[in-house]
C-alpha atoms as a PDB file:
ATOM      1  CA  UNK A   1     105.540 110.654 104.841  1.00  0.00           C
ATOM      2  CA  UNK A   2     106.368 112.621 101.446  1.00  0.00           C
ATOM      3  CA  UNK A   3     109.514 111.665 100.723  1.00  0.00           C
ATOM      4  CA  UNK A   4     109.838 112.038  96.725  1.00  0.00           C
ATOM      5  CA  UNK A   5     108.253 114.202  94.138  1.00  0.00           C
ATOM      6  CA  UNK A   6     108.625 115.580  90.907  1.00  0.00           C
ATOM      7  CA  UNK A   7     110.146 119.244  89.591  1.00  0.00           C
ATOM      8  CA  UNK A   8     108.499 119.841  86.580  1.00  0.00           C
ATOM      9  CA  UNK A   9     110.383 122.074  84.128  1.00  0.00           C
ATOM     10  CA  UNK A  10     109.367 123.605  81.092  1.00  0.00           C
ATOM     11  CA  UNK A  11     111.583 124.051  77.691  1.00  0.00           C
ATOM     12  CA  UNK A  12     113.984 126.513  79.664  1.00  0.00           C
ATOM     13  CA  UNK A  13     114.476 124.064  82.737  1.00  0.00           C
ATOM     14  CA  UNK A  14     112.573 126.635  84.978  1.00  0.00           C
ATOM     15  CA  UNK A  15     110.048 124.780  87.258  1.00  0.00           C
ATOM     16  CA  UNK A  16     106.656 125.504  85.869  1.00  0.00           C
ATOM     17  CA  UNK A  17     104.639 127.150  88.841  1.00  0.00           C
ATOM     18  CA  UNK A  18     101.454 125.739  87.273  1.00  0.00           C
ATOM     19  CA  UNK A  19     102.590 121.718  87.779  1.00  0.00           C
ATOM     20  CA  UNK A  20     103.018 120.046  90.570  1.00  0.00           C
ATOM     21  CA  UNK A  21     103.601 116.618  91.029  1.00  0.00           C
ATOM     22  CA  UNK A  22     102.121 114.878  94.199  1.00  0.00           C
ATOM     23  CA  UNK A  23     104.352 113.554  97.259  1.00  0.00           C
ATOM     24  CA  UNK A  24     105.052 110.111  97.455  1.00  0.00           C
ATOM     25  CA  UNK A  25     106.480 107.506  99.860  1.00  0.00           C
ATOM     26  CA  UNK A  26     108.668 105.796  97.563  1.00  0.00           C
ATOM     27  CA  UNK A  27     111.334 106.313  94.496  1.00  0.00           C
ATOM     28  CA  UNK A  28     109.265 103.439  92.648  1.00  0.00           C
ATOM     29  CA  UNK A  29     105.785 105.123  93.585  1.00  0.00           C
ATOM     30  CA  UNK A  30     107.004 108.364  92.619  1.00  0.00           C
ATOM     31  CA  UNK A  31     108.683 106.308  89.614  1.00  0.00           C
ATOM     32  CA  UNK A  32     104.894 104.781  88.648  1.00  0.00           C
ATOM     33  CA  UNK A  33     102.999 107.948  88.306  1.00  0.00           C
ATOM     34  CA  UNK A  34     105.547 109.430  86.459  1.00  0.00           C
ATOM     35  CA  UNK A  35     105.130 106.350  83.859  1.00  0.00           C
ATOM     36  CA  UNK A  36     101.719 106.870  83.764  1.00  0.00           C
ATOM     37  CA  UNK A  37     100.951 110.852  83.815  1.00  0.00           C
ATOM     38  CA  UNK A  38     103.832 111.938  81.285  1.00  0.00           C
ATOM     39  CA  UNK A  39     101.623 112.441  78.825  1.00  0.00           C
ATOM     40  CA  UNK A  40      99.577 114.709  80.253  1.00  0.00           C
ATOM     41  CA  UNK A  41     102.379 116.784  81.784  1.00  0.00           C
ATOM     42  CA  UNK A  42     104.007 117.239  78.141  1.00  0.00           C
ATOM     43  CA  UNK A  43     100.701 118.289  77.181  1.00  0.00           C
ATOM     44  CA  UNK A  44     100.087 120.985  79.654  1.00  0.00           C
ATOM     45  CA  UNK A  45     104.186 122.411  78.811  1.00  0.00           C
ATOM     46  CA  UNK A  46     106.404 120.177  80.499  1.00  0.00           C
ATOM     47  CA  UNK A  47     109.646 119.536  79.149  1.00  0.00           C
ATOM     48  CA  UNK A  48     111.111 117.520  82.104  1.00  0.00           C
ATOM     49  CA  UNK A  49     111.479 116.371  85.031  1.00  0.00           C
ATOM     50  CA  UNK A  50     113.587 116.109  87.987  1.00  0.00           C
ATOM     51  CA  UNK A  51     113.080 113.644  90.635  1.00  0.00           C
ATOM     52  CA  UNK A  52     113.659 115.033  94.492  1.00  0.00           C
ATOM     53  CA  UNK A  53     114.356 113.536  97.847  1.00  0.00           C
ATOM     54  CA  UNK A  54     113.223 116.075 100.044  1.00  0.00           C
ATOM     55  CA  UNK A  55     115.133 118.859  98.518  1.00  0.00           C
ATOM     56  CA  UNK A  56     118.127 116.670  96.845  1.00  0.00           C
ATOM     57  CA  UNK A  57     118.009 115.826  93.065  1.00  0.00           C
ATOM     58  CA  UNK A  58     118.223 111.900  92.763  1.00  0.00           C
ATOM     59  CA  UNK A  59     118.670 112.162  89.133  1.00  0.00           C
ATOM     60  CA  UNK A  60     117.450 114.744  86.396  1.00  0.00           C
ATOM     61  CA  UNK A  61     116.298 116.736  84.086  1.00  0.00           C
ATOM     62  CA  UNK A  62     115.251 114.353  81.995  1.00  0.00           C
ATOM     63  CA  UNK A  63     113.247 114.890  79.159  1.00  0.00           C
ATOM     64  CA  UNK A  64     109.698 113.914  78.160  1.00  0.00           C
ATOM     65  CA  UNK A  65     110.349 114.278  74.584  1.00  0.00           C
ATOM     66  CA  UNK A  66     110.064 110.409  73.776  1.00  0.00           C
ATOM     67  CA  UNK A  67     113.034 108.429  71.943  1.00  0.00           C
ATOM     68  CA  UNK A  68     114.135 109.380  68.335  1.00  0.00           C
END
């Protein structure tokens, strides 16, 4: 069961309808790919993310601009 997944926002915190992040069954899995596919999200426009349960925000936006 999809529990968790990923809004991806752009640079004006709208979702950006051309990302989607897969469902997972987990916080940590959802967590992991996040850790590992940031990159590539920043590249293709993301700005941040916002992790969902179901429909509720668990904690977000947060930004994939790394650490100054």
């Amino acid at each position: 069961m999809t529990e968790f997944s990923w809004a991806i926002l752009g640079r004006d915190t709208a979702p950006l309808a051309d990302q989607h992040s897969p469902g997972f069954p987990t916080q940590a899995d959802a967590e992991a790919w996040l850790g590992d596919n940031w990159p590539q999200l920043q590249d293709a426009g993301a700005a941040a993310v916002t992790l969902l349960h179901f429909e509720d925000v668990v904690y977000g936006p947060m930004s994939l601009d790394p650490p100054s």
